[in-house]
Protein backbone atom coordinates (compact mmCIF):
# COMPACT_ATOMS: atom_id res chain seq x y z
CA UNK A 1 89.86 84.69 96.61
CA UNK A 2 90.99 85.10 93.24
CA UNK A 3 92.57 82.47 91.65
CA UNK A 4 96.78 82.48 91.48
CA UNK A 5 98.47 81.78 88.09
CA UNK A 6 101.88 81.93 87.37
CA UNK A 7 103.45 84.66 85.60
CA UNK A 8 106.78 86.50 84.29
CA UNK A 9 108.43 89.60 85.32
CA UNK A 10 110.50 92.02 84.70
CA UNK A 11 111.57 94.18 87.78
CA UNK A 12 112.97 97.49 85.59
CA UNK A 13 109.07 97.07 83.71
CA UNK A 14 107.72 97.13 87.54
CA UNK A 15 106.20 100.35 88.95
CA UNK A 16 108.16 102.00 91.66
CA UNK A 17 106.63 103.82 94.17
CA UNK A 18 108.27 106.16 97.19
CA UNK A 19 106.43 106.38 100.55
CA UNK A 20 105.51 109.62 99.68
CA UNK A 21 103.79 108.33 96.17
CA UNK A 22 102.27 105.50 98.47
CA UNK A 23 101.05 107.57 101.03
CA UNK A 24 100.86 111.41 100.14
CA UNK A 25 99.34 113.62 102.68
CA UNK A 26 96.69 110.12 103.79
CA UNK A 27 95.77 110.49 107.47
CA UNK A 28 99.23 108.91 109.13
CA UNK A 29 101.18 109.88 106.49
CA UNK A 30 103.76 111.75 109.05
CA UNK A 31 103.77 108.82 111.03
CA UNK A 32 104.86 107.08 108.39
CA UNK A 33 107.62 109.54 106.71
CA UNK A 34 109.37 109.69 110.15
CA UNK A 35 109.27 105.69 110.11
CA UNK A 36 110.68 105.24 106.43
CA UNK A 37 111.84 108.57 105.03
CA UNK A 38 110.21 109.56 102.14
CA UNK A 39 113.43 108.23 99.34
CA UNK A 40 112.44 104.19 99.86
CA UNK A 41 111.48 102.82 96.51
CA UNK A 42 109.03 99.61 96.55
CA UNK A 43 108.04 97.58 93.23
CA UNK A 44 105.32 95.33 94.29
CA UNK A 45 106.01 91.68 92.76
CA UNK A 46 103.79 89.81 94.56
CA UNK A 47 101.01 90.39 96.98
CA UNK A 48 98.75 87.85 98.04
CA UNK A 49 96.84 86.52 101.81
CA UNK A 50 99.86 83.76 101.67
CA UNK A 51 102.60 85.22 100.07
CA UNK A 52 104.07 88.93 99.28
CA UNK A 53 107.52 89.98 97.37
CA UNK A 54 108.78 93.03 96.84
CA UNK A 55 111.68 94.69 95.36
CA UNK A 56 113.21 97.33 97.50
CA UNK A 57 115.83 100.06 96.42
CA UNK A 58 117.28 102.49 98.92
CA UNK A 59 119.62 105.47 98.45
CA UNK A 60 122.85 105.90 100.71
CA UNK A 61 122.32 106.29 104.19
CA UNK A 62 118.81 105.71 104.21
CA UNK A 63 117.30 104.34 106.94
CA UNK A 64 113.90 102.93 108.57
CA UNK A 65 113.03 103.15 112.48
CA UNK A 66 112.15 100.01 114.11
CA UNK A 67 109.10 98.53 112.80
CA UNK A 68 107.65 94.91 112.46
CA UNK A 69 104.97 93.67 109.90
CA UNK A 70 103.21 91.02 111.62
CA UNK A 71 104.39 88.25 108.99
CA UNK A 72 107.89 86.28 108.79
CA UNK A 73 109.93 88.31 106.48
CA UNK A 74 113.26 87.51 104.67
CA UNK A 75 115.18 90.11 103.40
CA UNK A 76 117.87 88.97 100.41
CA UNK A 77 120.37 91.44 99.44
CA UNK A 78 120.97 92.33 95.76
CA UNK A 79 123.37 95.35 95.78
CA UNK A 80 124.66 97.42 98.49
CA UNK A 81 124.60 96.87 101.82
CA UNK A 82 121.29 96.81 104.60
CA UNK A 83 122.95 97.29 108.12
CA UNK A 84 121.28 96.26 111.27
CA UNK A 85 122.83 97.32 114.22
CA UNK A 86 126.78 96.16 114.03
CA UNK A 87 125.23 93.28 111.68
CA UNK A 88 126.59 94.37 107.96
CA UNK A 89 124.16 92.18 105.12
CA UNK A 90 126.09 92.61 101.50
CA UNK A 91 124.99 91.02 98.22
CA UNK A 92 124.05 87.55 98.68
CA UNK A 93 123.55 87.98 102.49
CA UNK A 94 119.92 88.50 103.81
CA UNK A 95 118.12 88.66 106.95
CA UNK A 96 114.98 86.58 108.93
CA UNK A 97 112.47 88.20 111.12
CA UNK A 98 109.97 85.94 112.51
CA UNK A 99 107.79 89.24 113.32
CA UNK A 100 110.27 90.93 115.45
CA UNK A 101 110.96 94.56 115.43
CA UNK A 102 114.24 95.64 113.36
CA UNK A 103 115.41 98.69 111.87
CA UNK A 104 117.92 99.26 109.46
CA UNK A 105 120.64 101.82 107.23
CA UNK A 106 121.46 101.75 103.66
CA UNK A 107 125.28 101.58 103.48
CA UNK A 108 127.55 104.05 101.13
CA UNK A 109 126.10 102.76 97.68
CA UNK A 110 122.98 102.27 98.62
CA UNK A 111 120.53 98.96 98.54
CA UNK A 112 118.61 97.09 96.31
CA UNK A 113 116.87 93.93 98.22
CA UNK A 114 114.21 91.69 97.42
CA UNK A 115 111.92 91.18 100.45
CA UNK A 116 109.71 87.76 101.06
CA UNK A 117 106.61 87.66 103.68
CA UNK A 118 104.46 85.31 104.69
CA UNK A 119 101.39 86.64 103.97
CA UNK A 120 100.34 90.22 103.27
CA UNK A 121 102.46 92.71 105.90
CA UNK A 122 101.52 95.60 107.99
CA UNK A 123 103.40 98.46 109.67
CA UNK A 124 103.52 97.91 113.71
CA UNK A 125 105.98 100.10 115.79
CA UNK A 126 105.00 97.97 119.09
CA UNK A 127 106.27 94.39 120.25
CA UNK A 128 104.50 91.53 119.46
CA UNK A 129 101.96 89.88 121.97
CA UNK A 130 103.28 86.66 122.64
């Protein structure tokens, strides 16, 4: 494993990438697009065995089917609002998933989150084993 060091950075000098940049026509890829939409914008901050960040930006009404990622995730709004179910999360407000499925719409204006897992995170559309 390579070795970590810290670092700076600057999310606006961060490449942004869609699910359809991400994924393009791979094997899965419709899979995928009917799970996320193709509009979700992802800048990569951190991705390592123990920890990955990412910056998240999603346009109005937006929304993701339930998925899990087989890590804990927190989810830390910046901008908008993420809604889950009747459960509204603004700016400042976030969300914990100890590897549980979730899903989730962008509200009027949008989101801009950063999202924390422990570890590096899949895509799983089933329950965890438990």
């Amino acid at each position: 494993m390579d070795e970590q060091k810290p670092f700076y950075y600057d999310v606006a000098e961060l490449p942004g990438h869609t699910i359809v940049e991400l994924v393009g026509g791979s094997e899965g890829a419709e899979q995928l697009y009917d799970l996320f939409g193709r509009d979700l914008v992802t800048r990569t901050i951190l991705q390592s065995p123990a920890l990955s960040v990412y910056h998240e930006t999603a346009k109005p009404g937006e929304r993701v089917k339930p998925h899990r990622h087989g890590t804990h995730q927190l989810t830390y709004v910046l901008r908008g609002e993420l809604i889950y179910g009747h459960q509204r999360t603004t700016a400042g407000m976030g969300y914990f998933s100890p590897d549980t499925l979730y899903s989730w719409r962008a509200g009027d204006e949008g989101a801009e989150w950063i999202e924390i897992h422990a570890g590096q995170p899949g895509i799983f559309t089933d329950r965890p084993e438990t």
